[in-house]
C-alpha atoms as a PDB file:
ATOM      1  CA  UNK A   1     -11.131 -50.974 -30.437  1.00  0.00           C
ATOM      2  CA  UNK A   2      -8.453 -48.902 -32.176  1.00  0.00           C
ATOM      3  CA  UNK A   3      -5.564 -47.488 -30.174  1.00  0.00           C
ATOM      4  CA  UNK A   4      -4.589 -44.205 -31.637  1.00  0.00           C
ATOM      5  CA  UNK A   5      -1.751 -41.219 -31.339  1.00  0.00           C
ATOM      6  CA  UNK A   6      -3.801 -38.027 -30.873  1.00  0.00           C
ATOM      7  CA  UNK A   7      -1.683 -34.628 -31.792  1.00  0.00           C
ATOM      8  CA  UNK A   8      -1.956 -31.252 -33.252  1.00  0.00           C
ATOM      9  CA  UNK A   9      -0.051 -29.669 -35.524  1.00  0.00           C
ATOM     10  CA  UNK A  10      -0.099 -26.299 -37.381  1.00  0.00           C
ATOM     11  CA  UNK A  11       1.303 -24.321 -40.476  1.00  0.00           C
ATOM     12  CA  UNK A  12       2.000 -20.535 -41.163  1.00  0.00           C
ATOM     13  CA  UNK A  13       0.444 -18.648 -44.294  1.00  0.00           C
ATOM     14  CA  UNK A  14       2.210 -15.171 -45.376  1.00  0.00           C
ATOM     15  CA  UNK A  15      -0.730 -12.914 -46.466  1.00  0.00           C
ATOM     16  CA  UNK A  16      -1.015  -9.343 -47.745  1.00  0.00           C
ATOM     17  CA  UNK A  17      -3.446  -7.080 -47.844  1.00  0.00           C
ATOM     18  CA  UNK A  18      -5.552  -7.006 -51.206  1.00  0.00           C
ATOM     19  CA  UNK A  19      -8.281  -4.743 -50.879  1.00  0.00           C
ATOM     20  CA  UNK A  20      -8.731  -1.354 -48.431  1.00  0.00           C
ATOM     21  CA  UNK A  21     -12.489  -1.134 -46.978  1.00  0.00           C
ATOM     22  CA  UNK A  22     -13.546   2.081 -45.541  1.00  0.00           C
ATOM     23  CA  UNK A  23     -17.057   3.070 -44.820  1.00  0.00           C
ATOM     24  CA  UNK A  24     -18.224   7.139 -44.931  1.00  0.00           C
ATOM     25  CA  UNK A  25     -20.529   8.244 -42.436  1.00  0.00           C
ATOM     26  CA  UNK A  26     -22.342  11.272 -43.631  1.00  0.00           C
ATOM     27  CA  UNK A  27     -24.202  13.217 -41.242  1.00  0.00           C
ATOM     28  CA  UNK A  28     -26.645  16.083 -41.332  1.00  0.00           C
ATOM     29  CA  UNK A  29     -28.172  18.920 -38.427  1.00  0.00           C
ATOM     30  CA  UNK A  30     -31.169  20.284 -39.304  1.00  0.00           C
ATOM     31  CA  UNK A  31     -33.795  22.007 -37.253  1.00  0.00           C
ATOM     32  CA  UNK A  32     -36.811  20.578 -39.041  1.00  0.00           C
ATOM     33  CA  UNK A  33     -37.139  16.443 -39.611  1.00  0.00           C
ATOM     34  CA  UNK A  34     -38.381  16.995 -43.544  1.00  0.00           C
ATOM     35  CA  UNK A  35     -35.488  19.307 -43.362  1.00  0.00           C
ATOM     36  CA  UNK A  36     -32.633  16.830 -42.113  1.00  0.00           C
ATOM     37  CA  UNK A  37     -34.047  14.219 -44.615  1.00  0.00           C
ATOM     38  CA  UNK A  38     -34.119  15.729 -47.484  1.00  0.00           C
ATOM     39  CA  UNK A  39     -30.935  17.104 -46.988  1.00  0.00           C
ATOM     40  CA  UNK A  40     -28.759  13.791 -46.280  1.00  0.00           C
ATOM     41  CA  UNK A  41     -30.249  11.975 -49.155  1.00  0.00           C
ATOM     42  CA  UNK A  42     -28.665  15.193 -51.588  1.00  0.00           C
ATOM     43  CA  UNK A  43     -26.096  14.671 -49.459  1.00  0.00           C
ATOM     44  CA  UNK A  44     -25.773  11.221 -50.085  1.00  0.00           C
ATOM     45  CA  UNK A  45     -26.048  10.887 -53.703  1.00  0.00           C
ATOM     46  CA  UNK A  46     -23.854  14.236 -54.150  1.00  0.00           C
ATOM     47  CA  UNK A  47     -21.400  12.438 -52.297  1.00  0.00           C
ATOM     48  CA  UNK A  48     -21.769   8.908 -54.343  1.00  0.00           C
ATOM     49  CA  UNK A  49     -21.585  11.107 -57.558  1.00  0.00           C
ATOM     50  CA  UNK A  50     -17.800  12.736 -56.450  1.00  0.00           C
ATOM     51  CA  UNK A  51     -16.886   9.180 -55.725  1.00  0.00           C
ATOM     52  CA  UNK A  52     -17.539   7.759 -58.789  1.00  0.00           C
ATOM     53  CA  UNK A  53     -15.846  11.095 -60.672  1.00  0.00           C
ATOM     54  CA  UNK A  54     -12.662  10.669 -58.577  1.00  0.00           C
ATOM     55  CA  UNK A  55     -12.468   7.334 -60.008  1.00  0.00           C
ATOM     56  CA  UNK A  56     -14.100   4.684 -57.944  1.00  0.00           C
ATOM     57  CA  UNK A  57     -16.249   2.362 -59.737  1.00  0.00           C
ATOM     58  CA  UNK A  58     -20.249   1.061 -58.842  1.00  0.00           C
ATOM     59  CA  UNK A  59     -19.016  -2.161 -57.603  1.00  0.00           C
ATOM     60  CA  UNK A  60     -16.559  -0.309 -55.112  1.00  0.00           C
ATOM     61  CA  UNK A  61     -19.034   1.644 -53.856  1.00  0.00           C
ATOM     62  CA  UNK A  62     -21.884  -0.062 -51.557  1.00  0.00           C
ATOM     63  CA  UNK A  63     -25.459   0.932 -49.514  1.00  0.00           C
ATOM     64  CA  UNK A  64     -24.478   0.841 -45.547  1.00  0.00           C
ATOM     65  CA  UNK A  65     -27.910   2.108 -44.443  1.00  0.00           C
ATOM     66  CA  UNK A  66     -29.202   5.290 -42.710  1.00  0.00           C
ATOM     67  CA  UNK A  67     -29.460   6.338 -38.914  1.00  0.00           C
ATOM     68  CA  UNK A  68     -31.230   8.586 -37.669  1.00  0.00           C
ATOM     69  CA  UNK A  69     -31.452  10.785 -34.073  1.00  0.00           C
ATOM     70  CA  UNK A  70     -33.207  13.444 -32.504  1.00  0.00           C
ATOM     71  CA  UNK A  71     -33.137  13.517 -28.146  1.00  0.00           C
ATOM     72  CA  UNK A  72     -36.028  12.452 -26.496  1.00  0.00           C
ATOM     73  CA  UNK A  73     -37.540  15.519 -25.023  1.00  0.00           C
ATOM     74  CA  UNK A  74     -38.040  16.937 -29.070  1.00  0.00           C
ATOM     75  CA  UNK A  75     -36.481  20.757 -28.447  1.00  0.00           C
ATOM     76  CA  UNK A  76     -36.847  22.592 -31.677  1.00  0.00           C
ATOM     77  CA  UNK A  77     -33.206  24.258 -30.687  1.00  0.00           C
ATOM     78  CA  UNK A  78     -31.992  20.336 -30.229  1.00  0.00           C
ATOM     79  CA  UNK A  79     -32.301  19.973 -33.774  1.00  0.00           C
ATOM     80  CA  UNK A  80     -32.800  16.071 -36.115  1.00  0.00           C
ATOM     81  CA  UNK A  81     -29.612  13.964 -37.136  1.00  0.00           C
ATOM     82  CA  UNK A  82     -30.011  11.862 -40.289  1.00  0.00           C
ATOM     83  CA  UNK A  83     -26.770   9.962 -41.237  1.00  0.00           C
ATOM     84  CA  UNK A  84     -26.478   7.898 -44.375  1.00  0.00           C
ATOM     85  CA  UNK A  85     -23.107   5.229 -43.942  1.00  0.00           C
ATOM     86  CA  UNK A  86     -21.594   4.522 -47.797  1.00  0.00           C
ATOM     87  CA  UNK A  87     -19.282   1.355 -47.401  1.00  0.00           C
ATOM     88  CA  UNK A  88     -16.135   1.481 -49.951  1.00  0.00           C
ATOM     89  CA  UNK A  89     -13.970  -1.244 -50.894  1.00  0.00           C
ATOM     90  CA  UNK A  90     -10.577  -0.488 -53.999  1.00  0.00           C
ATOM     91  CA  UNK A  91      -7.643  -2.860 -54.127  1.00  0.00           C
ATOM     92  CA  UNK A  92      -5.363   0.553 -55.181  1.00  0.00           C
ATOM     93  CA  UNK A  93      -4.883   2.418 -52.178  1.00  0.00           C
ATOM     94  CA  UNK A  94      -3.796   5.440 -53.139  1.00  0.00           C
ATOM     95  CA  UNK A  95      -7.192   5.814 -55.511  1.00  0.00           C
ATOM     96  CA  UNK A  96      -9.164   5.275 -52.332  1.00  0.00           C
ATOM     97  CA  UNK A  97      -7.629   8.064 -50.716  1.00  0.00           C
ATOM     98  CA  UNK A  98      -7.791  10.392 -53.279  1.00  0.00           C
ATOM     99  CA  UNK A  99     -11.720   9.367 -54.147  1.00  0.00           C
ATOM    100  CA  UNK A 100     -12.320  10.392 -50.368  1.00  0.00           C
ATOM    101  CA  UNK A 101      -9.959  13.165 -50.217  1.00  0.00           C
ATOM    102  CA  UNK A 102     -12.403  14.853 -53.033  1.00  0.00           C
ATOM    103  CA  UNK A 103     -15.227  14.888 -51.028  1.00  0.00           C
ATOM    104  CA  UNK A 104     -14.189  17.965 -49.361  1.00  0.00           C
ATOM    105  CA  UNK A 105     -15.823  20.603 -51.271  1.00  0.00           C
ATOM    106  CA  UNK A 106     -19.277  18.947 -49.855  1.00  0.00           C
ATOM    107  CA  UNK A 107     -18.692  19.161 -46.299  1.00  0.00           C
ATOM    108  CA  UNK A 108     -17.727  22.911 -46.050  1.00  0.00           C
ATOM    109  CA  UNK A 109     -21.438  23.604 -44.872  1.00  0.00           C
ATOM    110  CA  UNK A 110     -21.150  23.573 -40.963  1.00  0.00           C
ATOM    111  CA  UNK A 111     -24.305  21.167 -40.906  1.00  0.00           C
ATOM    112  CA  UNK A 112     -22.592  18.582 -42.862  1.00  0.00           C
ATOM    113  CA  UNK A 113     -20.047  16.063 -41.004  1.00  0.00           C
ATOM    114  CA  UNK A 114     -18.019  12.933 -42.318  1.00  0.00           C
ATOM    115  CA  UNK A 115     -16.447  10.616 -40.878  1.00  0.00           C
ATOM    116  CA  UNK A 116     -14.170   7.749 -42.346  1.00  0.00           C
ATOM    117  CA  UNK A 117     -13.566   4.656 -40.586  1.00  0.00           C
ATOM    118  CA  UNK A 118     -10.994   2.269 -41.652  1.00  0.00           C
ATOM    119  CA  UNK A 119     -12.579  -1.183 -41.876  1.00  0.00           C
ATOM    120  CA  UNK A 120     -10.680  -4.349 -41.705  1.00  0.00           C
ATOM    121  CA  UNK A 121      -8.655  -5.049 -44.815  1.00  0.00           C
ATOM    122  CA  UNK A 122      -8.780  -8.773 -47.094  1.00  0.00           C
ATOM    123  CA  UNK A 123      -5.718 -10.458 -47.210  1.00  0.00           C
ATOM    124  CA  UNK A 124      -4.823 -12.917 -49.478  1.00  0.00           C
ATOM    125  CA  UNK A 125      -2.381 -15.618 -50.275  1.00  0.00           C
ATOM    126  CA  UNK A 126      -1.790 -17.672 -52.972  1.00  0.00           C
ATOM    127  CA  UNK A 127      -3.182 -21.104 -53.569  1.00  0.00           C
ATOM    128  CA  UNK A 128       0.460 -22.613 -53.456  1.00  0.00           C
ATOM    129  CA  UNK A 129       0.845 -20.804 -50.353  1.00  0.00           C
ATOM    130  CA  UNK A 130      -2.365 -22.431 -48.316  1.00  0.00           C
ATOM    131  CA  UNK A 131      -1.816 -25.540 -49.465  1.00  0.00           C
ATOM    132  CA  UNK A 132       2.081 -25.776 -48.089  1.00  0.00           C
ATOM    133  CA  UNK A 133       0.926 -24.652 -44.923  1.00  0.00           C
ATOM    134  CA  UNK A 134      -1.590 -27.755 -44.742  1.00  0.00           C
ATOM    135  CA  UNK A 135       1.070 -29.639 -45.397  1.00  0.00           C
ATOM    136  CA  UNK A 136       3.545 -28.167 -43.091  1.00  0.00           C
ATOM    137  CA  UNK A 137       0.740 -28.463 -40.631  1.00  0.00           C
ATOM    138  CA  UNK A 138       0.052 -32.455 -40.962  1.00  0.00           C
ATOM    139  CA  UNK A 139       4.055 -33.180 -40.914  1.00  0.00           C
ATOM    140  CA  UNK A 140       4.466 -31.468 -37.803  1.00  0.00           C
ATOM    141  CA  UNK A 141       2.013 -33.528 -36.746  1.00  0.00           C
ATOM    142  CA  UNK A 142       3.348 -36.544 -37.584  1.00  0.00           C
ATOM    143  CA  UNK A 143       6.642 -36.062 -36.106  1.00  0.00           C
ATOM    144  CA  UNK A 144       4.996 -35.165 -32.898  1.00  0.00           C
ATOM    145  CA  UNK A 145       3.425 -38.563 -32.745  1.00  0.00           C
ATOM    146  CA  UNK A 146       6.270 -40.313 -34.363  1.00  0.00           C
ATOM    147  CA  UNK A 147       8.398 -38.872 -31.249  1.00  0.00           C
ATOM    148  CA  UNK A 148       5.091 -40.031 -28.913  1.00  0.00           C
ATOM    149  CA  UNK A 149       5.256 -43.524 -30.292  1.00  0.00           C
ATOM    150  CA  UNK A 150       9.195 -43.976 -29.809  1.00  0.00           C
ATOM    151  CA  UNK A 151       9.038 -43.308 -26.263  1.00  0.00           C
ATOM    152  CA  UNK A 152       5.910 -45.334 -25.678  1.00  0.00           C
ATOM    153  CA  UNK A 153       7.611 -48.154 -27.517  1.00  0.00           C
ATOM    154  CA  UNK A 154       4.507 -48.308 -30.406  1.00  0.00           C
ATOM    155  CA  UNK A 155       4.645 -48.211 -33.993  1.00  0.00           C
ATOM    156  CA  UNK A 156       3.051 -45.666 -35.967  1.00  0.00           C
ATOM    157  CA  UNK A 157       0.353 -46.257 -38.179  1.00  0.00           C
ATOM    158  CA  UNK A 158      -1.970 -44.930 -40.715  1.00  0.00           C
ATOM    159  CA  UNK A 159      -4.062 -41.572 -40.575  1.00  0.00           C
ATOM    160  CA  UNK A 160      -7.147 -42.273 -39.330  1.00  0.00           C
ATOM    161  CA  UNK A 161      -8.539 -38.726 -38.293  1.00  0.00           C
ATOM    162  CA  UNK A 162      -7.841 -35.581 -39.497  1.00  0.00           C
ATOM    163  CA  UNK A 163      -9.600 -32.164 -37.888  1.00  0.00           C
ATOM    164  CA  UNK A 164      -9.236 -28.376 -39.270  1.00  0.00           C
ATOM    165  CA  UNK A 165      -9.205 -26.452 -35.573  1.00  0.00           C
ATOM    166  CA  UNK A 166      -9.501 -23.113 -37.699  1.00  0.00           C
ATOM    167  CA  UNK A 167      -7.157 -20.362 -38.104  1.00  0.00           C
ATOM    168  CA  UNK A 168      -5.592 -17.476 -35.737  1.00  0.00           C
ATOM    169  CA  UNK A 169      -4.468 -14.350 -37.453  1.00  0.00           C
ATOM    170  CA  UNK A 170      -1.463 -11.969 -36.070  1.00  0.00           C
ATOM    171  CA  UNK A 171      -2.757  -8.372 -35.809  1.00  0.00           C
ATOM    172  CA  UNK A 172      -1.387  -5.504 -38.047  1.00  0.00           C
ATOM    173  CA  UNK A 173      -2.211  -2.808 -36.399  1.00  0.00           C
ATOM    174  CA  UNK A 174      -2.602  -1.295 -39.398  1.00  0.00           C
ATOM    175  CA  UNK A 175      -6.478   0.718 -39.320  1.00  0.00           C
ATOM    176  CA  UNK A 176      -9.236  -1.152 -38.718  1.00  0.00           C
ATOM    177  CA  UNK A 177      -7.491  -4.307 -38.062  1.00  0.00           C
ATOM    178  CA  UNK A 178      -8.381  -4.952 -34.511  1.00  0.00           C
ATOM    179  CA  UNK A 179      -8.680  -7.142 -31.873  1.00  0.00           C
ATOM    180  CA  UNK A 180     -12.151  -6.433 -30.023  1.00  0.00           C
ATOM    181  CA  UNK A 181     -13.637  -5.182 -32.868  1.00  0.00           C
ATOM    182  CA  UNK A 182     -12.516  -1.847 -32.463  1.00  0.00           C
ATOM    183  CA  UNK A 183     -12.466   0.328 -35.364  1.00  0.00           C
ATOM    184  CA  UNK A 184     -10.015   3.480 -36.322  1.00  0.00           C
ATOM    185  CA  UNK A 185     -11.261   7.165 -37.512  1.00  0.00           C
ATOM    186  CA  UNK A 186      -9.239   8.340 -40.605  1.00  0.00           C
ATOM    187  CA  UNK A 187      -9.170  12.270 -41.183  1.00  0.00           C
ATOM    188  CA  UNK A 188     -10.363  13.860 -44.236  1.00  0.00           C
ATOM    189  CA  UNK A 189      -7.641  15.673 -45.560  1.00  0.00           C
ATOM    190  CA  UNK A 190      -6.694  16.945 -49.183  1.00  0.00           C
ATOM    191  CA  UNK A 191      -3.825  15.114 -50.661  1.00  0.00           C
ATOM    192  CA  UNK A 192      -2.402  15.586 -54.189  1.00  0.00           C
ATOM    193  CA  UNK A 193      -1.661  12.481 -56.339  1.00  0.00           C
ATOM    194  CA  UNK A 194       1.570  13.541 -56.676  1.00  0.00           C
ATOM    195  CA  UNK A 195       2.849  13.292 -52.813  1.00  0.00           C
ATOM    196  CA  UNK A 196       1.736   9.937 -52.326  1.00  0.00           C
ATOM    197  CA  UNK A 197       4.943   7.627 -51.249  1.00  0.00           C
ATOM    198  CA  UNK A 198       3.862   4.695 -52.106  1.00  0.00           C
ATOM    199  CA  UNK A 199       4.775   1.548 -50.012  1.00  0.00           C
ATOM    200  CA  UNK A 200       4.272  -2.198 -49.421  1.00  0.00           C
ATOM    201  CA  UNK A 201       0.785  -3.140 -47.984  1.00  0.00           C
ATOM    202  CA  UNK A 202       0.667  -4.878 -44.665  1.00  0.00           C
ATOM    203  CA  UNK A 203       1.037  -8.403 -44.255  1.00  0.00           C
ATOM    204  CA  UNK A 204      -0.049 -10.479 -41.529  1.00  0.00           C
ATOM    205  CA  UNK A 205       0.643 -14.169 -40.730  1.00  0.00           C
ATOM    206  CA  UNK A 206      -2.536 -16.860 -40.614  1.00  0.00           C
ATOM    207  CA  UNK A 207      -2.078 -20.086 -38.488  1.00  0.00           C
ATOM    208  CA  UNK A 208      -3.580 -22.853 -39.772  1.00  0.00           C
ATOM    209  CA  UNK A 209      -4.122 -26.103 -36.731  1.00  0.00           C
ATOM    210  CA  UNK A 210      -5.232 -29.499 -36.919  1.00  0.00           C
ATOM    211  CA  UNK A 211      -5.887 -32.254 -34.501  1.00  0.00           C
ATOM    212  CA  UNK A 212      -4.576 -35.439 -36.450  1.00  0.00           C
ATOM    213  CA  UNK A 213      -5.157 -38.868 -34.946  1.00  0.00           C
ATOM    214  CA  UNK A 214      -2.368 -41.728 -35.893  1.00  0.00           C
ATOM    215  CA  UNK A 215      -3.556 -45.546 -35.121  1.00  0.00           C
ATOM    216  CA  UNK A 216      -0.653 -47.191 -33.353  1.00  0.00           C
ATOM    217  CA  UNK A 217       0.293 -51.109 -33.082  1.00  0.00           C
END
């Protein structure tokens, strides 16, 4: 039976944010269900329309379904909800803002509500960058068990098991990233291109651990 050095060791990954996500809830009141239906789809596909003329492409623009709601005891005066959710997703920030900033004009009608909620952002590093961290991670690892083995008066062998653990992620706090899966409201507000100050992304560090087990003799 092999006798064995069992430690953990871990590595640190600089990331930046990549792409923004946001997804638009549009919502309509009606007092008639044909009504309220036939409204939010216009709605919908006016609103997909502006997108795409403020710049956003069809591949950053995405179906997030429809909900709908009217209270259970069916008032006429209570009115039918019908919300249609448009997910968005643009590595250029400031073209995201101003694509959703020009939806204005179509929610001046009283009847006709958006909201935008930040969704978690990608990060990315670079390939150079994940693969240091391994590294990082399995040396610390080895000089845990090399320090092990001196005091135990072994000597340290060969790799014989290697386990990824997964990754934890540092927060941002920038909108929509997190913890508890909580998720941030974002105004609509008119902005000209012009007064945008543009600044770094956020950037997060991602922990990489392993559980690496060293034969000993």
């Amino acid at each position: 039976m092999d006798t064995y050095i069992e430690v953990a060791g871990q590595g640190d990954i600089a990331e930046t944010v990549v792409e923004q996500r946001a997804a638009l809830t549009l919502t309509v009141k009606a007092s008639k269900a044909e009504a309220a239906f036939e409204e939010a789809t216009r709605l919908r596909n006016d609103t997909i329309r502006a997108l795409k003329a403020a710049g956003l492409g069809a591949d950053e623009i995405s179906e997030g379904g429809r909900d709908t709601w009217q209270p259970w005891y069916r008032r006429k005066s209570a009115g039918q909800e019908v919300s249609h959710r448009v997910l968005l997703r643009c590595r250029d920030t400031q073209r995201l803002y101003l694509a959703i900033d020009a939806l204005q004009p179509l929610f001046e009608n009283a009847r006709h509500s958006l909201s935008v909620d930040m969704l978690q952002p990608r990060f990315d590093a670079s390939a150079e960058a994940e693969s240091a961290a391994r590294a990082a991670a399995i040396q610390q690892a080895r000089a845990r068990a090399q320090v092990i083995a001196r005091e135990a008066g072994v000597s340290l062998g060969s790799v014989a098991q290697v386990e990824e653990l997964g990754a934890d992620a540092e927060r941002t706090g920038s909108y929509g990233d997190y913890g508890f899966a909580m998720a941030a409201a974002a105004p609509l507000s008119a902005s000209a291109a012009d007064d945008f100050e543009a600044i770094d992304g956020a950037s997060r560090v991602r922990r990489l651990r392993f559980r690496v087990r060293f034969l000993i003799s």
